[in-house]
N, C-alpha and C. Protein backbone atom coordinates (compact mmCIF):
# COMPACT_ATOMS: atom_id res chain seq x y z
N UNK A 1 12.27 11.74 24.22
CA UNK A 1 12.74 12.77 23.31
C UNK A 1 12.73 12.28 21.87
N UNK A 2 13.35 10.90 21.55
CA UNK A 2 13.19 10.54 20.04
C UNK A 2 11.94 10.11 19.85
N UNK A 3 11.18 9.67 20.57
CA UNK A 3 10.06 9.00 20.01
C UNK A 3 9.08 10.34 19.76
N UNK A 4 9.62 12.04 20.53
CA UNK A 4 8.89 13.02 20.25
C UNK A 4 8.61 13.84 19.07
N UNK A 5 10.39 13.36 18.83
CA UNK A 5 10.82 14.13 17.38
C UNK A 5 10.11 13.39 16.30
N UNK A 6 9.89 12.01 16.46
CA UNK A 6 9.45 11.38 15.70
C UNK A 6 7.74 11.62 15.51
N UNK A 7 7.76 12.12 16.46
CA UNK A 7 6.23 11.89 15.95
C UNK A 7 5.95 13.47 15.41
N UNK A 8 6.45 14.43 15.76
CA UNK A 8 6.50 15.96 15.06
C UNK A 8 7.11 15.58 13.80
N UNK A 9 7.83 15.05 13.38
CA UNK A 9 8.05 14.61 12.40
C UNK A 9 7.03 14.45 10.97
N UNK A 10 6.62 13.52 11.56
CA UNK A 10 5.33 12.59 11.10
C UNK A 10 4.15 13.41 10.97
N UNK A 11 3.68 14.34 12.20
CA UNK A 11 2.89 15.38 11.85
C UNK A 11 2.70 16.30 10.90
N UNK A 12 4.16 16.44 10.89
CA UNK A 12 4.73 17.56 9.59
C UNK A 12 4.51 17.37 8.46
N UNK A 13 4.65 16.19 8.23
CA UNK A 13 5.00 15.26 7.23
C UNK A 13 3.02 15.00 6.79
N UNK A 14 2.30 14.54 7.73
CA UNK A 14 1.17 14.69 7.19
C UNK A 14 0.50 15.58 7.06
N UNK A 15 0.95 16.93 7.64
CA UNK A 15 -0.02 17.98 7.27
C UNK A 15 0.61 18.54 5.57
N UNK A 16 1.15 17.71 5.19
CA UNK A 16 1.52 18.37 3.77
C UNK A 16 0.87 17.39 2.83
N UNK A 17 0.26 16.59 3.26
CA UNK A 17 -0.53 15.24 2.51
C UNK A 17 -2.00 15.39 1.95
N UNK A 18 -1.75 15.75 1.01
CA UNK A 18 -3.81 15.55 0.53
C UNK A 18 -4.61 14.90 1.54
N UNK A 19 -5.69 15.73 1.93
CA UNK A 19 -6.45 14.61 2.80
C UNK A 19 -7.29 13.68 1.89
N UNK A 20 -7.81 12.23 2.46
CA UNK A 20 -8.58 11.89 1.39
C UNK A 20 -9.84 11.95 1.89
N UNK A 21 -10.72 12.63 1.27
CA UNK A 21 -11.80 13.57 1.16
C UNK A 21 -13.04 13.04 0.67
N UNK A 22 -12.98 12.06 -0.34
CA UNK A 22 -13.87 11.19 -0.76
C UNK A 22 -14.54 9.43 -0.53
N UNK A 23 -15.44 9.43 0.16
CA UNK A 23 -16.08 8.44 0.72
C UNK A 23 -16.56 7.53 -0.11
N UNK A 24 -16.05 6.29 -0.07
CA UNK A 24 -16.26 5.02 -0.89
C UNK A 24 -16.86 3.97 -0.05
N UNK A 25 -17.55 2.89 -1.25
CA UNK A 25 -17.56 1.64 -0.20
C UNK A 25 -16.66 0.56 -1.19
N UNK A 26 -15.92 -0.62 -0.52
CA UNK A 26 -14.98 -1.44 -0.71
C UNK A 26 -16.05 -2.11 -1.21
N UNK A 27 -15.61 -3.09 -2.14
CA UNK A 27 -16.55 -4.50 -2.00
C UNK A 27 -15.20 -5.39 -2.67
N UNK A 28 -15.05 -6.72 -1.26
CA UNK A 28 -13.85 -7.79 -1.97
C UNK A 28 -14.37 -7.98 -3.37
N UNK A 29 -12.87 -8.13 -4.80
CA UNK A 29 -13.24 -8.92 -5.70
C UNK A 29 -12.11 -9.48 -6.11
N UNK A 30 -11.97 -10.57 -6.88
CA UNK A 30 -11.10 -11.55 -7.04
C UNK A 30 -10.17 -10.43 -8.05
N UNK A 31 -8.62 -11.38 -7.17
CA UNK A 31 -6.92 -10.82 -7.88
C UNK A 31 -7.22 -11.03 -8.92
N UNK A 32 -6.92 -10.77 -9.92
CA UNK A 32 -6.70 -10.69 -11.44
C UNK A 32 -5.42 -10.89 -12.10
N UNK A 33 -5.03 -11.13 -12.92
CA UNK A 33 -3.41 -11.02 -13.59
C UNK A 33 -3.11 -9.45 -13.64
N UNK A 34 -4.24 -8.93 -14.16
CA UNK A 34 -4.38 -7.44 -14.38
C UNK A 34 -3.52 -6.68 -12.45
N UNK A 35 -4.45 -7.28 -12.00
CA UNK A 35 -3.60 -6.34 -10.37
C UNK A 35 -3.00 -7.06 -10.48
N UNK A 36 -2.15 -8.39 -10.53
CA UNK A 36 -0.76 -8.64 -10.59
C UNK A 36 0.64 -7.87 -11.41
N UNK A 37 -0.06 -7.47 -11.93
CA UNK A 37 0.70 -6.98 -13.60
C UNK A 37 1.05 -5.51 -12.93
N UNK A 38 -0.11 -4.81 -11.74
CA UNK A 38 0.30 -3.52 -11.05
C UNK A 38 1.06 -3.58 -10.16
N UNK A 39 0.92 -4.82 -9.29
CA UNK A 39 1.97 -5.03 -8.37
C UNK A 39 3.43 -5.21 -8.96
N UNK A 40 3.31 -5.87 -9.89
CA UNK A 40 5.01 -5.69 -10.72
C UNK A 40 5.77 -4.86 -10.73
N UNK A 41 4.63 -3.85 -11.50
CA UNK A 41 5.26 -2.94 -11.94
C UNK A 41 5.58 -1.52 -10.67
N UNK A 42 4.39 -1.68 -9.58
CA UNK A 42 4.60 -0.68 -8.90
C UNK A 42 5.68 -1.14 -7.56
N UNK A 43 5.88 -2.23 -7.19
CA UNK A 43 6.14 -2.50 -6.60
C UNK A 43 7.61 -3.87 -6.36
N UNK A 44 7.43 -4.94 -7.10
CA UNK A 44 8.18 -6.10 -7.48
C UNK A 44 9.40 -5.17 -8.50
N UNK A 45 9.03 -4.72 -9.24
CA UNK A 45 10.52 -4.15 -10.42
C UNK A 45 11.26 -3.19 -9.40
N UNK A 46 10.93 -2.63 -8.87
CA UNK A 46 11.69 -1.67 -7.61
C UNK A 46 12.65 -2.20 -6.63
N UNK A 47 12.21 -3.69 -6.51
CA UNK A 47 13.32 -4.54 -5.82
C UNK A 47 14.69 -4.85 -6.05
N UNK A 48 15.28 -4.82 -5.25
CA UNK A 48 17.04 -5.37 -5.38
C UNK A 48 17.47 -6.43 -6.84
N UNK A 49 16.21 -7.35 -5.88
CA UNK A 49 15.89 -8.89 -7.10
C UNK A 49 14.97 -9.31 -7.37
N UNK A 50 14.26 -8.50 -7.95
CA UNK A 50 12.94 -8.75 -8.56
C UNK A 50 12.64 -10.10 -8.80
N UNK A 51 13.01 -11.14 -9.18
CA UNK A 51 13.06 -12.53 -8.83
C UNK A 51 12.99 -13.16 -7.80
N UNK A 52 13.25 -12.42 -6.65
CA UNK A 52 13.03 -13.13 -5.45
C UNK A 52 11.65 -12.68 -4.51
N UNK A 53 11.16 -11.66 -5.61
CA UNK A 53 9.76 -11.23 -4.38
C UNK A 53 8.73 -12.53 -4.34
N UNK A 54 8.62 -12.33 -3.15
CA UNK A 54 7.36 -13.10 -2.60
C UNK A 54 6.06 -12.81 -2.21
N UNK A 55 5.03 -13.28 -3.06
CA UNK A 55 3.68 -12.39 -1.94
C UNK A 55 2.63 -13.03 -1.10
N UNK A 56 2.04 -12.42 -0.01
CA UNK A 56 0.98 -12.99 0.24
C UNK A 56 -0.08 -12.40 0.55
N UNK A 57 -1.08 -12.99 1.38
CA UNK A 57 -2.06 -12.10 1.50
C UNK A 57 -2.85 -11.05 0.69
N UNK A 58 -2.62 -11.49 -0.42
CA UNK A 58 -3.00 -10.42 -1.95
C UNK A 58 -4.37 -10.41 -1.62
N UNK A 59 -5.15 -9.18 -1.73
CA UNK A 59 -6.65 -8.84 -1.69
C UNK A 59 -7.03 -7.62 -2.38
N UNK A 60 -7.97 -7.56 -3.47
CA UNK A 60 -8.10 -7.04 -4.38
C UNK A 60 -9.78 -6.24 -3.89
N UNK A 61 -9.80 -5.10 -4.20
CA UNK A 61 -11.41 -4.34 -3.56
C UNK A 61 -12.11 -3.38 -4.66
N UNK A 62 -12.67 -3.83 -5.28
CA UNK A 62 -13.64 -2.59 -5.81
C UNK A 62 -13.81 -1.34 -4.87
N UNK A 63 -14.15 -0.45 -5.87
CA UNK A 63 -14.14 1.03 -4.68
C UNK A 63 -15.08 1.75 -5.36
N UNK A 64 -16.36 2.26 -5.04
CA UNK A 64 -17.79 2.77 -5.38
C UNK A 64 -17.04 3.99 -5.90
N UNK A 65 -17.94 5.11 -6.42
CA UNK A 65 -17.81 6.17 -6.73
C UNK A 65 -17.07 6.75 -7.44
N UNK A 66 -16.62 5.55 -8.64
CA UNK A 66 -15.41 5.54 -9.73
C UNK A 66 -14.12 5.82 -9.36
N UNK A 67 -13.78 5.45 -8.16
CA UNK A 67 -12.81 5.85 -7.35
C UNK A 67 -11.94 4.38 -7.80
N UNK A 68 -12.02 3.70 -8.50
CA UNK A 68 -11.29 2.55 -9.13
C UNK A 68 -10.95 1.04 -8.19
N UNK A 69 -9.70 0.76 -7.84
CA UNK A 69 -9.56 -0.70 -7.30
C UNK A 69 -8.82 -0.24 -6.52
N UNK A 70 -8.36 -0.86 -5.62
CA UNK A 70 -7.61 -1.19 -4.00
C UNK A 70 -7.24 -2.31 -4.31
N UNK A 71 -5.45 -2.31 -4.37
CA UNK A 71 -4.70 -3.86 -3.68
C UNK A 71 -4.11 -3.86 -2.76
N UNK A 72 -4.26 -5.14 -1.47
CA UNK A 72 -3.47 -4.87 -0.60
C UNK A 72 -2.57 -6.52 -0.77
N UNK A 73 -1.83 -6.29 0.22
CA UNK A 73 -1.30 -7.51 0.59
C UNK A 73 0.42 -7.28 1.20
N UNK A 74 1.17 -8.35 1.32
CA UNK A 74 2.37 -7.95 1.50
C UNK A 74 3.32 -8.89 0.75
N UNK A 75 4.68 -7.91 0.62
CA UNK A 75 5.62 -8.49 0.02
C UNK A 75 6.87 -8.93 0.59
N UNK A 76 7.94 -9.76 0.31
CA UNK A 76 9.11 -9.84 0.67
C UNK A 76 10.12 -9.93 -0.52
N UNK A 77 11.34 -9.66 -0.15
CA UNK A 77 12.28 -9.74 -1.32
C UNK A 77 13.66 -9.70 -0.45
N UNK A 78 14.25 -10.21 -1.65
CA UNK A 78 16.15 -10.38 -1.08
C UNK A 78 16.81 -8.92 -0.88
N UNK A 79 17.68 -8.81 -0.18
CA UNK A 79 18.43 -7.44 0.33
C UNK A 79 19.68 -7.53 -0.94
N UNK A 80 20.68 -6.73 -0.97
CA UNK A 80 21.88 -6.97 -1.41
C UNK A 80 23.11 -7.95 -0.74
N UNK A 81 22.68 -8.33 0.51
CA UNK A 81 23.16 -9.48 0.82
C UNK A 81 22.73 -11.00 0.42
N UNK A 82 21.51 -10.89 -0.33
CA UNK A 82 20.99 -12.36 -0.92
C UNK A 82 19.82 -12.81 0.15
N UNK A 83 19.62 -12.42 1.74
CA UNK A 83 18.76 -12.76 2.57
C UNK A 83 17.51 -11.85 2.23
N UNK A 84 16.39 -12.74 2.78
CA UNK A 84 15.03 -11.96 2.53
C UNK A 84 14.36 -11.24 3.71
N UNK A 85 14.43 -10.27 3.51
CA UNK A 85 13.77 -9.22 4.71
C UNK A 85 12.66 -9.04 5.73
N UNK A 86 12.24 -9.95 5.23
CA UNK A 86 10.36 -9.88 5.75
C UNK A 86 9.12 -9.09 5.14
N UNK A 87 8.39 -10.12 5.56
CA UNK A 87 7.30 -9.49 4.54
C UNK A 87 6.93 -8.23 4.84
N UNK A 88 7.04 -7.07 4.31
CA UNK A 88 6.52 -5.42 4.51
C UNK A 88 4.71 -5.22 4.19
N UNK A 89 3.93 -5.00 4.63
CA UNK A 89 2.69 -3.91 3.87
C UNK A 89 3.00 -3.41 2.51
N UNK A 90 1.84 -3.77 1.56
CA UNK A 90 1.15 -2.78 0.60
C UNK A 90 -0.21 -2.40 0.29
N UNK A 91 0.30 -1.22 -0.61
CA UNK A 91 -1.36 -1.32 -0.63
C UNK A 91 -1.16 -0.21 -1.93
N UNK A 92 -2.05 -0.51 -2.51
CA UNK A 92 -2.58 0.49 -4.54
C UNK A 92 -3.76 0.54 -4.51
N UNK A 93 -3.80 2.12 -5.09
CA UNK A 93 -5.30 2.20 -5.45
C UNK A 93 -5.08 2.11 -7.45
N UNK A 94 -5.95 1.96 -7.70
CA UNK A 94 -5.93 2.07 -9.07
C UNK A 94 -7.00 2.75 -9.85
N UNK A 95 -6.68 4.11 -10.65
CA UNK A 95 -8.01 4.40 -10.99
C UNK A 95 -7.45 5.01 -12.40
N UNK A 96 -9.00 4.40 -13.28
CA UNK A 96 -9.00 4.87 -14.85
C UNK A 96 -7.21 3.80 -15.52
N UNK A 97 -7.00 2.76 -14.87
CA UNK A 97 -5.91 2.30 -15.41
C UNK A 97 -3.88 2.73 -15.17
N UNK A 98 -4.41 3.42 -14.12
CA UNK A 98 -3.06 4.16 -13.75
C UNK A 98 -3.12 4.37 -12.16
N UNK A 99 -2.23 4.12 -11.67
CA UNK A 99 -1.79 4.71 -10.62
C UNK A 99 -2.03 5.50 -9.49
N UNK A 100 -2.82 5.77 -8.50
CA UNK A 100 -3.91 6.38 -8.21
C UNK A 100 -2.49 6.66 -6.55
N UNK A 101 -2.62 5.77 -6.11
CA UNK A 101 -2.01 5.94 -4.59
C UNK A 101 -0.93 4.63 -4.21
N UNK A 102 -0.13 4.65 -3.83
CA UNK A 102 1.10 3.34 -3.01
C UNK A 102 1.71 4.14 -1.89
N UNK A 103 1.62 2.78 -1.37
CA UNK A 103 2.43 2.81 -0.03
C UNK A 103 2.86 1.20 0.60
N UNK A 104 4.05 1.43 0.78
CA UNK A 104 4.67 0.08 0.94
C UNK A 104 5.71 0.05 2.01
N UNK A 105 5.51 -0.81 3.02
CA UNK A 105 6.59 -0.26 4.29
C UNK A 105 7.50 -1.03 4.12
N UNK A 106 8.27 -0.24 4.94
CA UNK A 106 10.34 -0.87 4.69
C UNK A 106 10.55 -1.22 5.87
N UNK A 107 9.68 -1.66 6.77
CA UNK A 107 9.85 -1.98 8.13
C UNK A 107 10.84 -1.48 9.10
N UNK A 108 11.65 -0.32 8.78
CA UNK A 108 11.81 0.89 9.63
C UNK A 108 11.18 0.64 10.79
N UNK A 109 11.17 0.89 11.97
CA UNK A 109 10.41 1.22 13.52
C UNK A 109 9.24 1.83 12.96
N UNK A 110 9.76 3.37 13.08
CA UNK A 110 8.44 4.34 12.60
C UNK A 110 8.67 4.16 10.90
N UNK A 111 7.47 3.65 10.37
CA UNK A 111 7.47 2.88 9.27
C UNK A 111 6.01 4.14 8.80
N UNK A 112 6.35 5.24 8.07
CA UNK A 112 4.63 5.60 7.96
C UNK A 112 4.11 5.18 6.87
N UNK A 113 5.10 4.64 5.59
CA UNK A 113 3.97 4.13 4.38
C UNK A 113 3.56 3.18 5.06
N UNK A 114 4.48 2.22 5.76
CA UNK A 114 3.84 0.79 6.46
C UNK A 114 2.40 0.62 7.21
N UNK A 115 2.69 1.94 8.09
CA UNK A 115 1.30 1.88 8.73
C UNK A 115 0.27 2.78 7.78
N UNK A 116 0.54 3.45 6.71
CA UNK A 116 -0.54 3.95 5.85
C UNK A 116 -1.38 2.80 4.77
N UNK A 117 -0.47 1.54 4.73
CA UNK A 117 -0.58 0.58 3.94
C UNK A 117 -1.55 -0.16 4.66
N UNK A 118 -1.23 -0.14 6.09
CA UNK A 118 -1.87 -1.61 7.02
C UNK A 118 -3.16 -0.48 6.85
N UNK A 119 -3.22 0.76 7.35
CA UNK A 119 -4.39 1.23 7.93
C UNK A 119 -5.79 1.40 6.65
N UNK A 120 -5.17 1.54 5.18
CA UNK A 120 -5.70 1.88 3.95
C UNK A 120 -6.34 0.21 4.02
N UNK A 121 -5.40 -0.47 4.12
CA UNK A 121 -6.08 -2.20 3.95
C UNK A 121 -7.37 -2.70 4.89
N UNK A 122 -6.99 -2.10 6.10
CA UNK A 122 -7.89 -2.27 6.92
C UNK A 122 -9.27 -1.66 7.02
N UNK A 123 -9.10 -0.65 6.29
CA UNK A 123 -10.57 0.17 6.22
C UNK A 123 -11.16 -0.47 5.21
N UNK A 124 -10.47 -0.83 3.96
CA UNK A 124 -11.25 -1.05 2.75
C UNK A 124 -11.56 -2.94 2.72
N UNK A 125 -10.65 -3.75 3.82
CA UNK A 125 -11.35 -4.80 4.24
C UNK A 125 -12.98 -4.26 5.12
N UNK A 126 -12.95 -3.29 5.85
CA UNK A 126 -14.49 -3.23 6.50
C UNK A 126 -15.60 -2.93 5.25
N UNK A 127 -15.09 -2.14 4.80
CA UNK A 127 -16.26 -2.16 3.41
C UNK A 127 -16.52 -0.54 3.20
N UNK A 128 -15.78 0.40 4.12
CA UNK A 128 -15.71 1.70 3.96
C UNK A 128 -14.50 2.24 4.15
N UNK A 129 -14.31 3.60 3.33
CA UNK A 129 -12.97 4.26 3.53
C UNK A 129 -12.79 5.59 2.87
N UNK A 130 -11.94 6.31 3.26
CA UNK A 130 -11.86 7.29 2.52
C UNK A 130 -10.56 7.62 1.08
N UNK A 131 -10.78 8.01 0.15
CA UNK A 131 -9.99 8.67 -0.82
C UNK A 131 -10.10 9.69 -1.55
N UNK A 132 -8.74 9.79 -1.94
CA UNK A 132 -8.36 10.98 -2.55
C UNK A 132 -9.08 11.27 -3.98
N UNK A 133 -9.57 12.01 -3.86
CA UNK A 133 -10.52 12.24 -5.73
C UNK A 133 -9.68 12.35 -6.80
């Protein structure tokens, strides 16, 4: 029964979502200060203690069709108790210098930026994917 609601939920929830409609190809290219400087801001300043985020797995993707950059990787940071949570999923698109798409999981069970983060990373590690125009 909960795991039903949950997933009608989730359905609901994505049929109100832009589909992404536009077909790119990934190509890896090296982190930059520049995608560091987005992760800060989109992601690290939003924290409890922005001082305590941690990252790894940072991977940075060109994206064909002026469809801009892809970052993925994951983060961790301190709670309001001072302990660190575990590392969550991210993932940014970046296009024309702004802000294009995020999603970052809070490791919740049913986590859907989490798994929109892992699944966005995973396509644009194969070298194809889709986005939003």
């Amino acid at each position: 029964m909960r795991f039903s609601l949950v997933v009608l939920v989730a359905l609901g929830v994505s049929a109100c979502v832009d589909v992404n409609d536009t077909e790119v190809n990934a190509r890896p290219a090296a982190v930059t200060s520049k995608d560091r400087g987005y992760i800060q801001s989109a992601i690290v300043d939003s924290l409890k203690d922005p001082g305590s985020a941690q990252l790894r797995n940072v991977a940075a993707f060109d994206l064909s069709n002026g469809q801009g950059r892809a970052i993925c990787g994951e983060i961790n940071g301190k709670n309001s108790f001072g302990a660190y949570i575990g590392y969550k999923p991210f993932y940014l698109r970046i296009r024309d210098g702004a802000l294009a798409s995020r999603f970052v999981g809070s490791g919740a069970k049913y986590d859907l930026d989490g798994q929109m983060a892992i699944e966005a990373c995973s396509l644009a590690a194969t070298g194809r994917m889709k986005v939003k125009a």
